[in-house]
N, C-alpha and C. Protein backbone atom coordinates (compact mmCIF):
# COMPACT_ATOMS: atom_id res chain seq x y z
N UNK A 1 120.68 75.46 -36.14
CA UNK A 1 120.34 74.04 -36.06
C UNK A 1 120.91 73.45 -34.79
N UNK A 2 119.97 72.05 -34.47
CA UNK A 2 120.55 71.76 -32.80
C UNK A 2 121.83 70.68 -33.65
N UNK A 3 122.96 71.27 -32.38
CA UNK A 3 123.98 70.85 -32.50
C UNK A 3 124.95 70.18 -31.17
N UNK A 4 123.93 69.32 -30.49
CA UNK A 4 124.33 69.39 -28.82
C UNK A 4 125.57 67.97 -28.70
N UNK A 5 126.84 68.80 -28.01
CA UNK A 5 127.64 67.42 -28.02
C UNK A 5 127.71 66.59 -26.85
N UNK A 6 126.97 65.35 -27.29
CA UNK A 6 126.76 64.45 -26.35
C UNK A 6 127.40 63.09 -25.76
N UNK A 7 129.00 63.47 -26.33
CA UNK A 7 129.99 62.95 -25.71
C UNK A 7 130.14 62.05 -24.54
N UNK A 8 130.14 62.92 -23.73
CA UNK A 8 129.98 62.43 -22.51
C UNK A 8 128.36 62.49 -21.50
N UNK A 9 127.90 61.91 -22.35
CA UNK A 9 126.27 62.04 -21.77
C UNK A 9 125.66 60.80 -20.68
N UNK A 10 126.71 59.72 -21.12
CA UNK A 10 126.63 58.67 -20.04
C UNK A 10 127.20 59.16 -18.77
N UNK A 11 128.01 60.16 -18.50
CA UNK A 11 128.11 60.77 -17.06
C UNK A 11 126.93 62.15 -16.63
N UNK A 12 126.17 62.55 -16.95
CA UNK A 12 125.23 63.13 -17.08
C UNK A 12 124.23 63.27 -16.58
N UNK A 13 123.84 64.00 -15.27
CA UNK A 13 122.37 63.12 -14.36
C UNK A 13 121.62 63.78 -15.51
N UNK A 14 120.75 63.20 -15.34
CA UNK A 14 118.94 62.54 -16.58
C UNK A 14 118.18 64.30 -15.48
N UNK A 15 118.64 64.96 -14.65
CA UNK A 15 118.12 65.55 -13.95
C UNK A 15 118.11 67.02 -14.42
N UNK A 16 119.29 66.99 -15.24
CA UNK A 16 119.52 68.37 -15.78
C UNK A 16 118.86 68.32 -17.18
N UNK A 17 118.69 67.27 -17.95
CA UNK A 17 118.36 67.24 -19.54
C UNK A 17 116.65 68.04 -19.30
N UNK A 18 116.40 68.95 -19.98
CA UNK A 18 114.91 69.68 -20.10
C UNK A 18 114.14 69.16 -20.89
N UNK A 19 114.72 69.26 -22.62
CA UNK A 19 113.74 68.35 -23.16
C UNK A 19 114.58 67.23 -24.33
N UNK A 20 114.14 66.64 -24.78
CA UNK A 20 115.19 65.91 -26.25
C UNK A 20 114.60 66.07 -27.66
N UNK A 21 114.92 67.11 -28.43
CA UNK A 21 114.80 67.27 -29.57
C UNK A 21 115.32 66.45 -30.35
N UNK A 22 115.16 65.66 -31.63
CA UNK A 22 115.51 65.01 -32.67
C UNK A 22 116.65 64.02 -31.60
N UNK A 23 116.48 63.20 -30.68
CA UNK A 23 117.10 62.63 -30.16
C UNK A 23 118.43 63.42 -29.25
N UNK A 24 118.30 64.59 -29.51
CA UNK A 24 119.72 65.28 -29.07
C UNK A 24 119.36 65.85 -27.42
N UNK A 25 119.81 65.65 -26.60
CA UNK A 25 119.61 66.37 -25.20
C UNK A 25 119.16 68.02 -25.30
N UNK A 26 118.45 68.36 -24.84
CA UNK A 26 118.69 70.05 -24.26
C UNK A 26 118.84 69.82 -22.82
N UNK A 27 119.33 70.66 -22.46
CA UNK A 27 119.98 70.47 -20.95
C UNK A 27 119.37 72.33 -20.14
N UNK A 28 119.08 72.06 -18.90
CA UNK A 28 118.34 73.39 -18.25
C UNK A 28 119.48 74.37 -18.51
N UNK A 29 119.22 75.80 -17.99
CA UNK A 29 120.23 76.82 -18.25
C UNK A 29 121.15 76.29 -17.21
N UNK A 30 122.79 76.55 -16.91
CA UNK A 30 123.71 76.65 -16.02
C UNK A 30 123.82 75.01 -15.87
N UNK A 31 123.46 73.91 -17.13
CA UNK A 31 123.85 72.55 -16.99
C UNK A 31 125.61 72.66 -16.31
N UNK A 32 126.16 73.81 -17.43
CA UNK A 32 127.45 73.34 -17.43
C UNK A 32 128.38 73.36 -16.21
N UNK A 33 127.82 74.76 -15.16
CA UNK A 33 128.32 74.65 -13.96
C UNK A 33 127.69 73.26 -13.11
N UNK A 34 126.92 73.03 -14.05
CA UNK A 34 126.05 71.71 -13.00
C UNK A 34 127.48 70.63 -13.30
N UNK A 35 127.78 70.22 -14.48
CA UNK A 35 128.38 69.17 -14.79
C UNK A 35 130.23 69.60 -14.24
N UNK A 36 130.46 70.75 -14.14
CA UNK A 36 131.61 70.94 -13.12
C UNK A 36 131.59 71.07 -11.60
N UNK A 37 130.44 70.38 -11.31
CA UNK A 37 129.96 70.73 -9.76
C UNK A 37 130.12 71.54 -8.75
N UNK A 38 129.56 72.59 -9.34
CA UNK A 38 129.38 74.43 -9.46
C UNK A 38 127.47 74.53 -8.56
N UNK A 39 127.04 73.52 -9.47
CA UNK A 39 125.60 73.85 -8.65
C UNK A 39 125.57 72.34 -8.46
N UNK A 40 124.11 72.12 -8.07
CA UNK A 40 123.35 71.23 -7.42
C UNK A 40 122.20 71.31 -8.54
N UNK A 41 121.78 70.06 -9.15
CA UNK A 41 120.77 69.68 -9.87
C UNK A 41 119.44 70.24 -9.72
N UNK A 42 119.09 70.72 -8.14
CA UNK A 42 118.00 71.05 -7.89
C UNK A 42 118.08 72.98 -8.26
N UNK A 43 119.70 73.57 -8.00
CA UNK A 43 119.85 74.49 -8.33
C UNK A 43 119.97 75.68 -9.52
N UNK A 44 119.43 74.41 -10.52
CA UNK A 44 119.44 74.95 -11.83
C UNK A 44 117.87 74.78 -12.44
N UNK A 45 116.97 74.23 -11.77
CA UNK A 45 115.97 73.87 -12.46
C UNK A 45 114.79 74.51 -12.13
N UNK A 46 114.43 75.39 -11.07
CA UNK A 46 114.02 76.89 -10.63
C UNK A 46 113.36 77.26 -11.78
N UNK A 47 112.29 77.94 -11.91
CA UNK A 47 111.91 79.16 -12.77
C UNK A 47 111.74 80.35 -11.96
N UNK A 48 112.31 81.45 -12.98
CA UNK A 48 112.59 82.59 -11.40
C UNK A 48 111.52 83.05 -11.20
N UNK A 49 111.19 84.34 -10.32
CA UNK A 49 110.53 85.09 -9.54
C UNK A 49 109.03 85.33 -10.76
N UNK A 50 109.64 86.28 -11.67
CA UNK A 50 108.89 86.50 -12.93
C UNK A 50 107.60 85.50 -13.39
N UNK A 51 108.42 84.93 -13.96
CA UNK A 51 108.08 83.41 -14.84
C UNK A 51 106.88 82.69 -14.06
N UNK A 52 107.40 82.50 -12.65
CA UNK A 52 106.34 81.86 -11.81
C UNK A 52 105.25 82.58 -11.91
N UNK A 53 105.76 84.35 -11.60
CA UNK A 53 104.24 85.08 -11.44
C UNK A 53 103.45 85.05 -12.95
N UNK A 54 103.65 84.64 -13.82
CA UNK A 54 102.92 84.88 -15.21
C UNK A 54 102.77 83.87 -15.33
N UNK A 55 103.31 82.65 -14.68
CA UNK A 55 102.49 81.73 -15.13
C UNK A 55 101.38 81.66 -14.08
N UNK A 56 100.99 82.10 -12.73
CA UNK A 56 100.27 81.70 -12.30
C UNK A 56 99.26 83.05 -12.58
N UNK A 57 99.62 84.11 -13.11
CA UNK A 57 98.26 84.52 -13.30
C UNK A 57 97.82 84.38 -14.63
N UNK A 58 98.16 83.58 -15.41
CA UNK A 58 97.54 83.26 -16.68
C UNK A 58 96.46 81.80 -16.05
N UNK A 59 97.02 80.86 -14.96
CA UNK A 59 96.71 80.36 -14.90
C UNK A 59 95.05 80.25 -13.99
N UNK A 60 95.00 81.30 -13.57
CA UNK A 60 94.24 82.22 -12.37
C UNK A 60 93.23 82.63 -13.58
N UNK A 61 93.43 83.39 -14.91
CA UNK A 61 92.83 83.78 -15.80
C UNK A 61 92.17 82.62 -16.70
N UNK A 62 92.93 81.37 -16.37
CA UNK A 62 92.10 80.20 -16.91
C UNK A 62 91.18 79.59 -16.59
N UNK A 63 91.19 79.47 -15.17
CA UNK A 63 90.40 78.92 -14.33
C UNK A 63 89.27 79.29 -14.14
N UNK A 64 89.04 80.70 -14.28
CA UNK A 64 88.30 81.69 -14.49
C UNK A 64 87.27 81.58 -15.37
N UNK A 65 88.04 81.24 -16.66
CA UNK A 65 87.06 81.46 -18.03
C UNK A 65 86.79 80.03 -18.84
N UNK A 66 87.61 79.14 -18.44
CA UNK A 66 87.88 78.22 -19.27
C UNK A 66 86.41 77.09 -18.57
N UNK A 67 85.48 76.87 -19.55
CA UNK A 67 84.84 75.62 -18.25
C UNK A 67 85.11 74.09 -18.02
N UNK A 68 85.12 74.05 -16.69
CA UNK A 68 85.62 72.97 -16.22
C UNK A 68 85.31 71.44 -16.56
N UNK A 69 84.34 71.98 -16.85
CA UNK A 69 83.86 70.47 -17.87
C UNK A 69 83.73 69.53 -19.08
N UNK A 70 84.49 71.13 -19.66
CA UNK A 70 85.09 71.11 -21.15
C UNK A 70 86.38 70.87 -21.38
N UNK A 71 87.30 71.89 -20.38
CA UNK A 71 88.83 71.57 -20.66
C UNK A 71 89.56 71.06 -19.45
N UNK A 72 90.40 70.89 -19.57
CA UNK A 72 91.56 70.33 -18.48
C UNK A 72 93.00 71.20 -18.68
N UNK A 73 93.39 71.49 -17.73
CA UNK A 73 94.89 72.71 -17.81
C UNK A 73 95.72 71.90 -17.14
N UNK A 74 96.69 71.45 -17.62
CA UNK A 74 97.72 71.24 -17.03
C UNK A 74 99.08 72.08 -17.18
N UNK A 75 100.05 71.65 -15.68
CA UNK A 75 101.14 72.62 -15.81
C UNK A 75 102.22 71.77 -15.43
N UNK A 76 103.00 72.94 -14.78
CA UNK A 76 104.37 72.18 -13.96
C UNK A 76 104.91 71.24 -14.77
N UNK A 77 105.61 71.96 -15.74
CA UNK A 77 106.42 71.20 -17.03
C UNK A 77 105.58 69.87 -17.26
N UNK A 78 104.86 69.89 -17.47
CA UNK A 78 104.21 68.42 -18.08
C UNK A 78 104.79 68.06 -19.52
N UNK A 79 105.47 66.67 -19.23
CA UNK A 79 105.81 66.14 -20.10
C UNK A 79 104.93 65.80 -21.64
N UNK A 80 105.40 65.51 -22.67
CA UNK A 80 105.00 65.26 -23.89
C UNK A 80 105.98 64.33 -24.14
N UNK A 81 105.81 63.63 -24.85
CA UNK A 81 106.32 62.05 -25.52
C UNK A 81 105.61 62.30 -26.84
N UNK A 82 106.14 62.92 -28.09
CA UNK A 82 105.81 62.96 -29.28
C UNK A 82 106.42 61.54 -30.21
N UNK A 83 107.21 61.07 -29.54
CA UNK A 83 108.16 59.73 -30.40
C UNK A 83 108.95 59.71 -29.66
N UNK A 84 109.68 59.25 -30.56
CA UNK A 84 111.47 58.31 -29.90
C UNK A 84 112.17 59.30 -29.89
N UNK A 85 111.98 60.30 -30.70
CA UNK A 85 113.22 61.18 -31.40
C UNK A 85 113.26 62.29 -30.05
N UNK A 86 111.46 62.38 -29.42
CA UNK A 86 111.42 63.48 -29.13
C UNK A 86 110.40 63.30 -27.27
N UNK A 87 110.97 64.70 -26.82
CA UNK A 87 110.53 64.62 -25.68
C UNK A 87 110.07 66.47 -25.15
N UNK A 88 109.08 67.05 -25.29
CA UNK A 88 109.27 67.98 -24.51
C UNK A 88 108.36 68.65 -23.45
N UNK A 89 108.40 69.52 -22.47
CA UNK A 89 108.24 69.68 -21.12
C UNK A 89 107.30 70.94 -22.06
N UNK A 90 106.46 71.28 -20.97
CA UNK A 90 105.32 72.39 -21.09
C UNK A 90 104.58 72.78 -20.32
N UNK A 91 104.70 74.48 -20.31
CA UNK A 91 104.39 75.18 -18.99
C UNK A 91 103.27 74.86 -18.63
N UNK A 92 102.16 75.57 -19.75
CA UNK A 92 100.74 75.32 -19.84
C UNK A 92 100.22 74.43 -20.76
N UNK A 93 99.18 73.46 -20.73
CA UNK A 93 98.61 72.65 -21.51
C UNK A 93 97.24 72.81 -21.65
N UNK A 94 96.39 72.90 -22.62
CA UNK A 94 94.50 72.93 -21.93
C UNK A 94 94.20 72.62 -23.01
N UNK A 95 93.65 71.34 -22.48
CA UNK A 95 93.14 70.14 -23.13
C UNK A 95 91.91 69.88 -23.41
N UNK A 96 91.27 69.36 -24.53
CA UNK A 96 89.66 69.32 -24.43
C UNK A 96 89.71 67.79 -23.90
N UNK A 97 88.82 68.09 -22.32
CA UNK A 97 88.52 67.39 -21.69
C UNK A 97 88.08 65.41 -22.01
N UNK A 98 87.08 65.58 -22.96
CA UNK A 98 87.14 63.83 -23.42
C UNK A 98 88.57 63.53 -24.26
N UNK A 99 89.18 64.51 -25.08
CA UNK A 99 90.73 63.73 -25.30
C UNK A 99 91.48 63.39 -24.06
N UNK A 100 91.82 63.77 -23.05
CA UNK A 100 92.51 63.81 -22.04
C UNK A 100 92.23 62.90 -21.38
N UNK A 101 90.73 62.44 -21.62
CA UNK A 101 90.30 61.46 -20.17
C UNK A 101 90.54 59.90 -21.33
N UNK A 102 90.51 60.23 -22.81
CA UNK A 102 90.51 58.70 -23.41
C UNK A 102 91.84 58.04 -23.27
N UNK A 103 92.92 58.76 -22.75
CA UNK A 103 94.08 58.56 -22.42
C UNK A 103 94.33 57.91 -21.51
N UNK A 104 95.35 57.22 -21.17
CA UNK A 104 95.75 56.26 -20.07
C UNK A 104 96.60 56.99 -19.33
N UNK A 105 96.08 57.95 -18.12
CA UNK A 105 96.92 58.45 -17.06
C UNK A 105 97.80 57.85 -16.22
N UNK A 106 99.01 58.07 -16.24
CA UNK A 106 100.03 57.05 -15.40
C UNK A 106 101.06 58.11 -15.09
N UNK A 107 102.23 57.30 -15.00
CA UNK A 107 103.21 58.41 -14.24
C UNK A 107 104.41 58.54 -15.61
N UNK A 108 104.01 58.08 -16.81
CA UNK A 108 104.62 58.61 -17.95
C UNK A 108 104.30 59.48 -18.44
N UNK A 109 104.76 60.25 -19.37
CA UNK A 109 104.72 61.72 -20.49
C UNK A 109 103.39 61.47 -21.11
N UNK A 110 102.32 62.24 -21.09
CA UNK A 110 101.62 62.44 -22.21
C UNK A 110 101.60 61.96 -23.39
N UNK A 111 101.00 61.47 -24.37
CA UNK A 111 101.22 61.12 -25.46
C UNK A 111 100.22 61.44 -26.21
N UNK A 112 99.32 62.39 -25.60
CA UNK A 112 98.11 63.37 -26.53
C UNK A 112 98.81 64.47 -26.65
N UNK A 113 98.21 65.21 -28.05
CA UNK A 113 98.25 66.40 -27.98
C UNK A 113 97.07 67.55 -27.14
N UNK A 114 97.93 68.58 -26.51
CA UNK A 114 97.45 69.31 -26.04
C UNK A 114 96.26 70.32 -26.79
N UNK A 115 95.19 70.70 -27.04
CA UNK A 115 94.77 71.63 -28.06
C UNK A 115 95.79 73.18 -27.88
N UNK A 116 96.00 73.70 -26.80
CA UNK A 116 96.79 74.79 -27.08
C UNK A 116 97.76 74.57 -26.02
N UNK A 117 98.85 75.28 -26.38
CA UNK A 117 100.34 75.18 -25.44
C UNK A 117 100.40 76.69 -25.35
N UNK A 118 100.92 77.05 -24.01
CA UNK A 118 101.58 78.37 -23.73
C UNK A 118 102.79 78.35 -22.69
N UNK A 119 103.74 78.58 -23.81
CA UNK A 119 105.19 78.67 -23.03
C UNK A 119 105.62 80.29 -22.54
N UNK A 120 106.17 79.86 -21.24
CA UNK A 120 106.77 81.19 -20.80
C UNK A 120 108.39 81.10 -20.75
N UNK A 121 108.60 82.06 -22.01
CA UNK A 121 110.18 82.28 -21.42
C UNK A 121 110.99 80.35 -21.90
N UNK A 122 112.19 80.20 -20.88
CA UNK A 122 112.27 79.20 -21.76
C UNK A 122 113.49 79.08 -20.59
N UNK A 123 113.34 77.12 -19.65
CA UNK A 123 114.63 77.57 -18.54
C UNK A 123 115.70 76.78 -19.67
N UNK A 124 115.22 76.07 -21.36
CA UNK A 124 116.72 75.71 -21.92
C UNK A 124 117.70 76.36 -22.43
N UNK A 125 118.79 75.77 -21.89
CA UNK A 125 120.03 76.47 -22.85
C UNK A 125 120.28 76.07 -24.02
N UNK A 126 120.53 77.31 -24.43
CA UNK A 126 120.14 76.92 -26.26
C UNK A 126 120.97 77.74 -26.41
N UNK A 127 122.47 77.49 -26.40
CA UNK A 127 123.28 78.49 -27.02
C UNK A 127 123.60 77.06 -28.44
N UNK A 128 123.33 76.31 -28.44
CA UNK A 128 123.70 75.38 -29.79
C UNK A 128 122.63 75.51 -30.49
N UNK A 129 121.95 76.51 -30.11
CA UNK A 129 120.98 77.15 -31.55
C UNK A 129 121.46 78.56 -32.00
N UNK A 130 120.96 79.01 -33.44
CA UNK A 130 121.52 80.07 -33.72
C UNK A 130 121.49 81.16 -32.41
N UNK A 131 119.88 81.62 -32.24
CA UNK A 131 119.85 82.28 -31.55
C UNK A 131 118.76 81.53 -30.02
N UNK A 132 118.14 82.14 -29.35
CA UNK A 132 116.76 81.41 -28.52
C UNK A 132 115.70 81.51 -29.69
N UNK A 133 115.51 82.14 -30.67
CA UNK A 133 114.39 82.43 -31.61
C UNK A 133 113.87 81.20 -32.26
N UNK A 134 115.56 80.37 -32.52
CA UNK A 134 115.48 79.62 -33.29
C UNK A 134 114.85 78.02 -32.46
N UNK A 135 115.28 78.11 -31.11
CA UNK A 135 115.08 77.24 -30.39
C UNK A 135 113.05 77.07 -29.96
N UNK A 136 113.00 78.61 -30.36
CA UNK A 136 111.02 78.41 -29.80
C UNK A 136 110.16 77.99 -31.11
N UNK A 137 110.98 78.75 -32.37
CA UNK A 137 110.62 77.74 -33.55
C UNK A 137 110.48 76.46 -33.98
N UNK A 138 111.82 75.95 -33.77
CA UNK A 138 111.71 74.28 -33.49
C UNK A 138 110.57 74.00 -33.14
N UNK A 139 110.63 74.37 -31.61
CA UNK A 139 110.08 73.43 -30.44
C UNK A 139 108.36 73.74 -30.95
N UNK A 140 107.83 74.91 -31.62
CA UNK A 140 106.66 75.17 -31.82
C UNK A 140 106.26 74.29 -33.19
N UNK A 141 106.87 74.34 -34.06
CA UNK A 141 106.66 73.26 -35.12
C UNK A 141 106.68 71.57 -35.15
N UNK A 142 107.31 71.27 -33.62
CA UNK A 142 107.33 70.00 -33.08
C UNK A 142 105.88 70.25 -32.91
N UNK A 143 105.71 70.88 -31.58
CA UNK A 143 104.02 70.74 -31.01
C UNK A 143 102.79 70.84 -32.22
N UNK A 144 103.17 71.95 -33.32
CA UNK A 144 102.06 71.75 -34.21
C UNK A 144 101.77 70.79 -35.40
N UNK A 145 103.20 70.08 -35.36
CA UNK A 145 102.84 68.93 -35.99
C UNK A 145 102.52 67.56 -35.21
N UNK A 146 102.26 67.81 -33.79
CA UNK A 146 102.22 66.79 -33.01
C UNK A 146 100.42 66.68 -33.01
N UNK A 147 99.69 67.91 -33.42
CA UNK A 147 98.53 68.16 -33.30
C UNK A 147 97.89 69.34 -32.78
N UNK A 148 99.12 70.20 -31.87
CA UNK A 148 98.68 71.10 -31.20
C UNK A 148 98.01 72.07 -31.97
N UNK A 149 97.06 72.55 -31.74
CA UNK A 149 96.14 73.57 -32.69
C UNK A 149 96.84 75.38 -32.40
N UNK A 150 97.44 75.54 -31.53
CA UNK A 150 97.68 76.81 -30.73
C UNK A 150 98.83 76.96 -30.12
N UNK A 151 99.82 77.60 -30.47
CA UNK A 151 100.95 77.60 -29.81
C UNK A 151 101.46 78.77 -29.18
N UNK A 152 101.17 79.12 -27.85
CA UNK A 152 101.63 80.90 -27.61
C UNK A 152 102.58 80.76 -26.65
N UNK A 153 103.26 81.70 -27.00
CA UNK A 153 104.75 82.09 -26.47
C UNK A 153 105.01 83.31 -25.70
N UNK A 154 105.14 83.00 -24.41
CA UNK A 154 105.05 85.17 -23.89
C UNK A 154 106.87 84.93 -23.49
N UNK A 155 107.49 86.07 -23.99
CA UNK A 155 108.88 86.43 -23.05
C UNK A 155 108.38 87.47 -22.92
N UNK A 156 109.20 87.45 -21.71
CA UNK A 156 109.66 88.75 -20.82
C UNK A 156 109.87 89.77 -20.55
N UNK A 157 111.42 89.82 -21.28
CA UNK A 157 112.09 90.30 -21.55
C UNK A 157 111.90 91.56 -22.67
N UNK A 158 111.25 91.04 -23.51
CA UNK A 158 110.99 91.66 -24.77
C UNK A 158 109.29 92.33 -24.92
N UNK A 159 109.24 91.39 -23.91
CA UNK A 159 107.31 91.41 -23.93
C UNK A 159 107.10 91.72 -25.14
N UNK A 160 106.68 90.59 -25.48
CA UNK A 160 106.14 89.72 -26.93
C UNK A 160 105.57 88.91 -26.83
N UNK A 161 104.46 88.34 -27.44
CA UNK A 161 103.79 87.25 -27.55
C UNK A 161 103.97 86.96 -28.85
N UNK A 162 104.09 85.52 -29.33
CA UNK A 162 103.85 85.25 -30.51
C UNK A 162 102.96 83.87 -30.59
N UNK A 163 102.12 83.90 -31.12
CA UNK A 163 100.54 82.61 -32.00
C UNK A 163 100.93 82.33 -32.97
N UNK A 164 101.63 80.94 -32.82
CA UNK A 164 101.51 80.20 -34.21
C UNK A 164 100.40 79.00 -34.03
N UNK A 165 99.57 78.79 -35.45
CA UNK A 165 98.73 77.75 -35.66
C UNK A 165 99.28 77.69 -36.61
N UNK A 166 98.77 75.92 -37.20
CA UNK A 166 99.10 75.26 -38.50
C UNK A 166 98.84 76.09 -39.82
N UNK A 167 97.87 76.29 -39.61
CA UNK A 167 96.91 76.74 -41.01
C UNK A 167 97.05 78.28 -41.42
N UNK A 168 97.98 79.23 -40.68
CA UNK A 168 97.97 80.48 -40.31
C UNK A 168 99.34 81.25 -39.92
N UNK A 169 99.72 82.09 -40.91
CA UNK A 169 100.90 82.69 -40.80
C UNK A 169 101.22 82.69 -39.11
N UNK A 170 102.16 82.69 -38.49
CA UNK A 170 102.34 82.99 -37.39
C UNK A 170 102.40 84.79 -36.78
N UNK A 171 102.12 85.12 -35.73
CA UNK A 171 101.96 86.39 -35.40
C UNK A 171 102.78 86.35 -34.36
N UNK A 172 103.67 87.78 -34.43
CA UNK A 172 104.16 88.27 -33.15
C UNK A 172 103.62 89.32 -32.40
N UNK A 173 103.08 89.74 -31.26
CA UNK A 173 102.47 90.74 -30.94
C UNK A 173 102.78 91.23 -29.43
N UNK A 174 102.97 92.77 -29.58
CA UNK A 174 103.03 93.56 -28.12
C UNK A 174 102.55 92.88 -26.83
N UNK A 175 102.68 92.98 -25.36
CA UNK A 175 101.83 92.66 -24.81
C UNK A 175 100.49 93.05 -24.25
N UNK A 176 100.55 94.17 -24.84
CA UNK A 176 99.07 95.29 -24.49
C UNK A 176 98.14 95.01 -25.81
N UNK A 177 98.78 93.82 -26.69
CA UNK A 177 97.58 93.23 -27.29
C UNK A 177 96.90 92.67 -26.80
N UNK A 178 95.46 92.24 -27.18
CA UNK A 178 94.77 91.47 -26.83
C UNK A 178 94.95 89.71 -28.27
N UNK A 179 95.01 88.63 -27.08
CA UNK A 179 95.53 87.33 -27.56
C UNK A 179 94.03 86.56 -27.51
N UNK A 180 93.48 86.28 -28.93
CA UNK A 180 92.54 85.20 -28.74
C UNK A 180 92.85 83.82 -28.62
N UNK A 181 92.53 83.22 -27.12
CA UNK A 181 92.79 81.78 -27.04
C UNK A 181 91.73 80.95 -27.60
N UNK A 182 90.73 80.65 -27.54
CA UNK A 182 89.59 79.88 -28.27
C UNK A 182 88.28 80.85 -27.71
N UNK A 183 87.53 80.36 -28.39
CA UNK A 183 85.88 80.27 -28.12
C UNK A 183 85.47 81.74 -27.79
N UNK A 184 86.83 82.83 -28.51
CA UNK A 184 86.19 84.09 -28.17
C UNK A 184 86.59 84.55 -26.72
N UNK A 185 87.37 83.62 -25.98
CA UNK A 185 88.19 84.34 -24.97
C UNK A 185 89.37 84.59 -25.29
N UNK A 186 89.59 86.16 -24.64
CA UNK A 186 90.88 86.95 -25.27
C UNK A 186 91.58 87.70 -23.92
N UNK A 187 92.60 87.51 -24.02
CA UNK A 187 93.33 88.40 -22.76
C UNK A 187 94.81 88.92 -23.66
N UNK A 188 95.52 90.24 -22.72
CA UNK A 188 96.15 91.02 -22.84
C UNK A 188 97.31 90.45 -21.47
N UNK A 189 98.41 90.35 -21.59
CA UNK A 189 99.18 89.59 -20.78
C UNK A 189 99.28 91.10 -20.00
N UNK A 190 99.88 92.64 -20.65
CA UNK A 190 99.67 93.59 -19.84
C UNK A 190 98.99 93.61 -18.63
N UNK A 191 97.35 93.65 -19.40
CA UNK A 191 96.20 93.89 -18.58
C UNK A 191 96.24 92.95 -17.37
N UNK A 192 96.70 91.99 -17.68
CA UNK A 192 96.66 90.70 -16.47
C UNK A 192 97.61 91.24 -15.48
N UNK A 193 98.45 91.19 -15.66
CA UNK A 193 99.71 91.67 -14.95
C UNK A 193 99.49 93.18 -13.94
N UNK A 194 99.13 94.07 -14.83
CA UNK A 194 98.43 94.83 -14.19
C UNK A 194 97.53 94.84 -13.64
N UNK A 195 96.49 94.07 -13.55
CA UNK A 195 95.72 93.68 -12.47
C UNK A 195 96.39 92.68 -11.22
N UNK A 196 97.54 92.87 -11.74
CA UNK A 196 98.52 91.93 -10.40
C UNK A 196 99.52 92.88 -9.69
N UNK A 197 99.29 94.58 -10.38
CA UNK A 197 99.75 95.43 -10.06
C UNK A 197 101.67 95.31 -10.18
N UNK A 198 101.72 94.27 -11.20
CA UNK A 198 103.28 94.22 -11.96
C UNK A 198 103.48 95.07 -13.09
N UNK A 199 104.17 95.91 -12.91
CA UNK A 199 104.40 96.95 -13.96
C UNK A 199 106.05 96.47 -14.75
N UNK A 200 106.43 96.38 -15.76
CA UNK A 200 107.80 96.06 -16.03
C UNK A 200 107.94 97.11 -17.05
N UNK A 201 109.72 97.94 -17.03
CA UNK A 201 110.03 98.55 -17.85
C UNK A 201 110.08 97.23 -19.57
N UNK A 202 109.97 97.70 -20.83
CA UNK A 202 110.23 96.99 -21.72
C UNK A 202 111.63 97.11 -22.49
N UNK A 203 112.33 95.85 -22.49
CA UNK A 203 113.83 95.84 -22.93
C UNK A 203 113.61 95.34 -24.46
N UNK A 204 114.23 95.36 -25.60
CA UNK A 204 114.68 95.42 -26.53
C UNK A 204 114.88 94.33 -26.59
């Protein structure tokens, strides 16, 4: 359970917080050397080498298949504004296009739901959750009760994907599965990757 102590949060740049669950801060990885001025605000908020490359060839694979007149993709942590309680950032967003446009675009958070979310990896620190497991759970049961129809999750590390929808046990799966996103388009995060000629040993 989130357990974040927010003590001293009025000294705190607003620069390091990632997202706000149930009102409580999450703060990026290495806040804490941030808040002993160890790094630089801009030095913690990076997604590394990896992360970037999978997100941009998923995003390369969207562009591709997804039509442009139907959906809208957004990235680069795009904010969500679910309530008061709550705030969170998201890699990928793809939106059916007339929800997105009935919205009032400005320079605040979102306040639609996305039809599907795909997070990579994760830059919060979440050691005030049991484990990170517990932290993509949360955050996925926020988005699907916010409306999100689709929630996919790729790490890394483990190369895993996991699909949770509302209506539907959640699935964890290899990455040399094949992942149906809607309408009968399906990709294999492997296969992608390997067509990017990224090969990764798989860690445990």
């Amino acid at each position: 359970m989130l357990s974040v102590n927010t003590s001293n949060s009025n000294t705190i740049s607003k620069s390091i917080i990632y997202e706000i669950i149930d009102q409580k801060p999450l703060f990026y990885k290495g806040y804490q050397e941030n808040t002993q001025g160890l790094n630089q605000g801009e030095d913690i908020m990076g997604c590394s080498g990896l992360q970037a490359l999978i997100i941009s060839t998923l995003l390369r694979f969207l562009y591709q298949h997804l039509p442009e007149e139907t959906y809208e993709i957004v990235t680069n942590e795009a904010g969500l504004h679910l309530d008061d309680n709550d705030n969170l950032a998201t890699d990928i967003g793809i939106y059916d296009i007339k929800v997105l446009a009935s919205t009032e675009i400005n320079d605040k958070y979102l306040e639609v739901a996305p039809k599907i979310v795909i997070e990579i990896d994760t830059k919060a620190d979440t050691q005030n959750f049991d484990d990170a497991v517990d932290y993509y759970h949360r955050k996925t049961k926020k988005l699907l009760d916010f409306g999100v129809e689709k929630v996919i999750w790729i790490t890394s590390k483990s190369q895993r994907v996991m699909v949770a929808t509302a209506d539907t046990d959640w699935k964890t799966l290899d990455w040399e599965k094949e992942i149906e996103l809607l309408d009968e388009i399906r990709f294999s995060m492997k296969t992608l990757l390997k067509k990017r000629r990224v090969m990764m040993d798989k860690t445990s």
